[in-house]
C-alpha atoms as a PDB file:
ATOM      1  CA  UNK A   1     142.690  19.850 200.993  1.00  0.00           C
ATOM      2  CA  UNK A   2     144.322  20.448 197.855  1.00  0.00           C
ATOM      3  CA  UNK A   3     145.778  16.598 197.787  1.00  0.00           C
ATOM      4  CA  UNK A   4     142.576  15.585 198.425  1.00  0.00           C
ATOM      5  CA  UNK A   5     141.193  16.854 195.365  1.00  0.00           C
ATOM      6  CA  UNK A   6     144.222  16.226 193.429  1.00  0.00           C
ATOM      7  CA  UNK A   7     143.274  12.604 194.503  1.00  0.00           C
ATOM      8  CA  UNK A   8     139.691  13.126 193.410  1.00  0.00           C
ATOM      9  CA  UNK A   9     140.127  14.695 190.312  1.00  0.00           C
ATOM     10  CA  UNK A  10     142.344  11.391 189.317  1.00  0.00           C
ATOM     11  CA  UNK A  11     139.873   8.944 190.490  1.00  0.00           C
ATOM     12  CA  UNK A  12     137.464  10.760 188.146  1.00  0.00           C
ATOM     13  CA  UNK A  13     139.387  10.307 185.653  1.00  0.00           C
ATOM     14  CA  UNK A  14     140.467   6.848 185.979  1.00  0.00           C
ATOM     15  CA  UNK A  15     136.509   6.129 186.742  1.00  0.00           C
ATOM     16  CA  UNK A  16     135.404   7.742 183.320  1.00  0.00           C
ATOM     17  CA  UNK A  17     138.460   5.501 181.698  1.00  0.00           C
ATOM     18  CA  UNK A  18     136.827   2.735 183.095  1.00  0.00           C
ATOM     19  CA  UNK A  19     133.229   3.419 182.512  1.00  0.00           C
ATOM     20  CA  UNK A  20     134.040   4.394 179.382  1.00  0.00           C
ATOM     21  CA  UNK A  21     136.054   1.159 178.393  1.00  0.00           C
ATOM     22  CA  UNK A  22     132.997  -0.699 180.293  1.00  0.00           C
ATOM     23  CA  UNK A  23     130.063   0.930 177.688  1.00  0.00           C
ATOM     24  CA  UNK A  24     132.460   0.085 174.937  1.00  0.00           C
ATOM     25  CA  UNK A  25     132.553  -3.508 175.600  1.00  0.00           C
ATOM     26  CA  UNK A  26     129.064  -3.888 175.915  1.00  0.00           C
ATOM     27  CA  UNK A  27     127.243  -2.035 173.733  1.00  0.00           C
ATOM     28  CA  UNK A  28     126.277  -2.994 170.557  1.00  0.00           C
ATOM     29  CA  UNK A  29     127.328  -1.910 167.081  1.00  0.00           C
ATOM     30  CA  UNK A  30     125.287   0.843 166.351  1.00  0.00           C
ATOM     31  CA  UNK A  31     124.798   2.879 169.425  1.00  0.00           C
ATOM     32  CA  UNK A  32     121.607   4.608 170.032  1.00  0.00           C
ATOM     33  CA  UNK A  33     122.102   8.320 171.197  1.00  0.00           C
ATOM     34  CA  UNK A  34     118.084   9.450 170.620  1.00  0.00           C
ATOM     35  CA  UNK A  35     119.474  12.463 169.820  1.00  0.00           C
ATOM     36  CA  UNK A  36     117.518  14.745 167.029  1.00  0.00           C
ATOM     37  CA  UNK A  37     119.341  14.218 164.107  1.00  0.00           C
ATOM     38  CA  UNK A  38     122.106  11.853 165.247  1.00  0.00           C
ATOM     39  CA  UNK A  39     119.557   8.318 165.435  1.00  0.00           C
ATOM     40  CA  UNK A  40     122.481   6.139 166.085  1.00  0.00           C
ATOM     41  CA  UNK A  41     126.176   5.880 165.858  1.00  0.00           C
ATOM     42  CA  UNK A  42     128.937   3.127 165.299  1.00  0.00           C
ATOM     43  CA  UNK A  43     130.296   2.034 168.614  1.00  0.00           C
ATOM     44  CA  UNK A  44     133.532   2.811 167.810  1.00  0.00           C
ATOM     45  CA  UNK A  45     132.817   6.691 166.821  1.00  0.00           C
ATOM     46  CA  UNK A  46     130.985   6.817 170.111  1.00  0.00           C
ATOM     47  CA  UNK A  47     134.405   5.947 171.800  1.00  0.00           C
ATOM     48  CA  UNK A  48     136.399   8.517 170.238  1.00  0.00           C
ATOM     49  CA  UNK A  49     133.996  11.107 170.071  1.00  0.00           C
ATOM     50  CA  UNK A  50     133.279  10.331 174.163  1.00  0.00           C
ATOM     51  CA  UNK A  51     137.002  10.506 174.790  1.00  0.00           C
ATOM     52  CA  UNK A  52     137.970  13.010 172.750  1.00  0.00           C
ATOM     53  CA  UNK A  53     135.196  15.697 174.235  1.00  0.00           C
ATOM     54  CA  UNK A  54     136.478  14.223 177.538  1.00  0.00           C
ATOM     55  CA  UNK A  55     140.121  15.275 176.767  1.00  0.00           C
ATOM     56  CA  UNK A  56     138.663  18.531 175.044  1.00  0.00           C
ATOM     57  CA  UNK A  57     136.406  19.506 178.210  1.00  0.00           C
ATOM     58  CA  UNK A  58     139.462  18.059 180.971  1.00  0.00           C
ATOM     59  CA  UNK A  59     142.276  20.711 178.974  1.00  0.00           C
ATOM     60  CA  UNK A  60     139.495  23.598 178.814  1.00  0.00           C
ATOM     61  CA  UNK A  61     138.678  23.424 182.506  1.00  0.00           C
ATOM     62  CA  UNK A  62     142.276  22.889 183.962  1.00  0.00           C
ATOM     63  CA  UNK A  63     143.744  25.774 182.232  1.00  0.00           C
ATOM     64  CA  UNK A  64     140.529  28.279 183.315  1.00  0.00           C
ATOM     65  CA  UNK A  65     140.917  26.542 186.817  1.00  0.00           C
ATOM     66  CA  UNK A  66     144.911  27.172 186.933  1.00  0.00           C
ATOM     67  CA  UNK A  67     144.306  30.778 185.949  1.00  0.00           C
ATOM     68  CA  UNK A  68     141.654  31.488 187.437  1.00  0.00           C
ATOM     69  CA  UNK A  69     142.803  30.196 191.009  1.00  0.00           C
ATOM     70  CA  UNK A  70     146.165  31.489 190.931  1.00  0.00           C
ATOM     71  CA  UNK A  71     146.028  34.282 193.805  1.00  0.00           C
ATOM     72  CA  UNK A  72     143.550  33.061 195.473  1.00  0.00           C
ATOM     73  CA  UNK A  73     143.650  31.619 199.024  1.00  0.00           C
ATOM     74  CA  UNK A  74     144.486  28.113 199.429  1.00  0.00           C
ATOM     75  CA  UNK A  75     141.026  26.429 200.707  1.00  0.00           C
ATOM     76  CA  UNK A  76     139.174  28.392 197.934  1.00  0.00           C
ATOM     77  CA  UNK A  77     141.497  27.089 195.188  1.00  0.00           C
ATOM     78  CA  UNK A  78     141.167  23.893 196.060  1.00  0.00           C
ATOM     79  CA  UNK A  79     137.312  24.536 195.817  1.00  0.00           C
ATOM     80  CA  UNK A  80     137.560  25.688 192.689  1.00  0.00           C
ATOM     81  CA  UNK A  81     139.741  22.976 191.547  1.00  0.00           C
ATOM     82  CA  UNK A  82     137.138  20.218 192.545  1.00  0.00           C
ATOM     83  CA  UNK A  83     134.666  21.926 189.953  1.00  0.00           C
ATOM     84  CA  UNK A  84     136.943  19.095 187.337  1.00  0.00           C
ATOM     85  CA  UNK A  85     135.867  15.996 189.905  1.00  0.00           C
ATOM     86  CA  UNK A  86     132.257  17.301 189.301  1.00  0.00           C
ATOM     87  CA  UNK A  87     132.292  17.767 185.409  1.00  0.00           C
ATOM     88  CA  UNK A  88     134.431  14.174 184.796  1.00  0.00           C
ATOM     89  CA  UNK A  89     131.696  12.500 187.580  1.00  0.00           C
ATOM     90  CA  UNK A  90     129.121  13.655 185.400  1.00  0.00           C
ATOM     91  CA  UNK A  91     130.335  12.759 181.953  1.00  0.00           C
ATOM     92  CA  UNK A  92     131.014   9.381 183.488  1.00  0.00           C
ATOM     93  CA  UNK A  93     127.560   8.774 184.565  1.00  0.00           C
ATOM     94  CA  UNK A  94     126.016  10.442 180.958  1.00  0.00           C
ATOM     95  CA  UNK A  95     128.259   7.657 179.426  1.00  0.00           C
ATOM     96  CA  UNK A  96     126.958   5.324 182.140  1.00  0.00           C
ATOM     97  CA  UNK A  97     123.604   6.016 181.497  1.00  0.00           C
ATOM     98  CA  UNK A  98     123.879   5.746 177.552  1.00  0.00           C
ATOM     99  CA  UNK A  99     125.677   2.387 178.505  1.00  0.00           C
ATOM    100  CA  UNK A 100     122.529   1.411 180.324  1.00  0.00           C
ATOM    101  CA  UNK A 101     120.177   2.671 177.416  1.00  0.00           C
ATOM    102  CA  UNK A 102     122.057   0.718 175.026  1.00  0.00           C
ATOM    103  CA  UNK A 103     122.130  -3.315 176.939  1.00  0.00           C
ATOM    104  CA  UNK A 104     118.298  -3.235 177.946  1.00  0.00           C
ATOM    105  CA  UNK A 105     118.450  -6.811 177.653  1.00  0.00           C
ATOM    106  CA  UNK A 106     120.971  -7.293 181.119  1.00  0.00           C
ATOM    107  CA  UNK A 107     120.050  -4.074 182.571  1.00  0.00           C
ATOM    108  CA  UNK A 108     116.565  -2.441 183.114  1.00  0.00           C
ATOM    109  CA  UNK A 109     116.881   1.374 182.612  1.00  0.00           C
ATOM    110  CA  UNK A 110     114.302   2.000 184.118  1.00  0.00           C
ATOM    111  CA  UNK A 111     116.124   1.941 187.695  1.00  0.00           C
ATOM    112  CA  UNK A 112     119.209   4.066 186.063  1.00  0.00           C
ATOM    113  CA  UNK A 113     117.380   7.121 185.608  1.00  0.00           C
ATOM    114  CA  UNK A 114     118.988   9.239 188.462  1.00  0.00           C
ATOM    115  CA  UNK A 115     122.321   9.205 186.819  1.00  0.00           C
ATOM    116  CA  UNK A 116     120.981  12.025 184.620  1.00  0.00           C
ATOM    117  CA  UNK A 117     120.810  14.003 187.766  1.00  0.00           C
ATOM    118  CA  UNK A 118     123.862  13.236 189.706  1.00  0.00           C
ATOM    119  CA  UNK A 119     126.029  16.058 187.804  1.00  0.00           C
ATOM    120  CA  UNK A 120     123.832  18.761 188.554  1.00  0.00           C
ATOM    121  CA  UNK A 121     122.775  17.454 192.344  1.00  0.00           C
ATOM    122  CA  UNK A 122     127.151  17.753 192.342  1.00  0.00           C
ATOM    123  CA  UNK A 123     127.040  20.977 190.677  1.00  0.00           C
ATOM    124  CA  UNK A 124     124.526  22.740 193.297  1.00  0.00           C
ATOM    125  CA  UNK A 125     126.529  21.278 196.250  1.00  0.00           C
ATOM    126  CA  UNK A 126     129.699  22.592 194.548  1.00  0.00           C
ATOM    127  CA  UNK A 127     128.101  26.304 193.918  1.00  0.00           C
ATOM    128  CA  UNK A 128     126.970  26.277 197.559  1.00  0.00           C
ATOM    129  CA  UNK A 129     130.552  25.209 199.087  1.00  0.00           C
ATOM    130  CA  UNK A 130     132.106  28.154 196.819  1.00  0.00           C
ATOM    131  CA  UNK A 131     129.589  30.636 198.234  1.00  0.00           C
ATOM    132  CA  UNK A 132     129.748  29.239 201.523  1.00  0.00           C
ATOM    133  CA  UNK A 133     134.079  29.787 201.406  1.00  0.00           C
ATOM    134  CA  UNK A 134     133.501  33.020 199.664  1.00  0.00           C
ATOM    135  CA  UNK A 135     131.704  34.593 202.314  1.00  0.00           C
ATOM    136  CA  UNK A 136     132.929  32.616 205.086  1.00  0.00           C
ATOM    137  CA  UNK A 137     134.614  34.925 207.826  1.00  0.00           C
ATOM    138  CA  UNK A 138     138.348  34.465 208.608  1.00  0.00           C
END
């Protein structure tokens, strides 16, 4: 189990790469965020600031995950470990979606809108497995 989430947790990352790279291409110069405050952005700040807070958030949650699952059992490690697959799916699909919200004129939005709740759909699922291997009887 624990290669198979060493193999997720790098296909999240190369997906978010690409994703990423993908919204870059395609958006326009200014990049809408319809955030309060921040109205829009250059494209190329959105990049760094995207993969930066992706680098920021990966180095955070691998060093809580390493210490946190160091004497635990094996399976539940592993579980724990996964929580970086979930986190990396949903940035990618947040920059996904802002990807979508920013070409309107190739993609209709409209039929995008469950990417906002992929991450936490993931999340739940995630919480549950944990509880379920936490009080699961050996």
């Amino acid at each position: 189990m624990v290669k198979a989430i060493k193999v997720f947790n790098a296909i999240s990352v190369l997906l978010f790469s690409v994703i990423l790279l993908l919204v870059y291409a395609y958006s326009p110069i200014m990049v809408d965020l319809n955030i309060e405050g921040v109205k829009e952005i250059h494209k190329q700040s959105f990049f760094y600031y995207a993969f930066g807070s992706f680098v920021i958030v990966n180095i955070v949650l691998r060093m809580g995950v390493t210490l946190g699952s160091r004497n635990l059992a094996e399976n539940l490690a592993a579980w724990i470990r996964a929580i970086l697959f979930i986190v990396n799916f949903y940035l990618a699909s947040m920059i996904g979606l802002v990807g979508v919200m920013n070409n309107t004129n190739h993609i209709a939005p409209s039929s995008y809108g469950y990417l906002n709740f992929l991450g936490p759909v993931f999340l739940v699922i995630w919480v549950g497995g944990l509880i379920f291997f936490i009080f699961k009887k050996k």
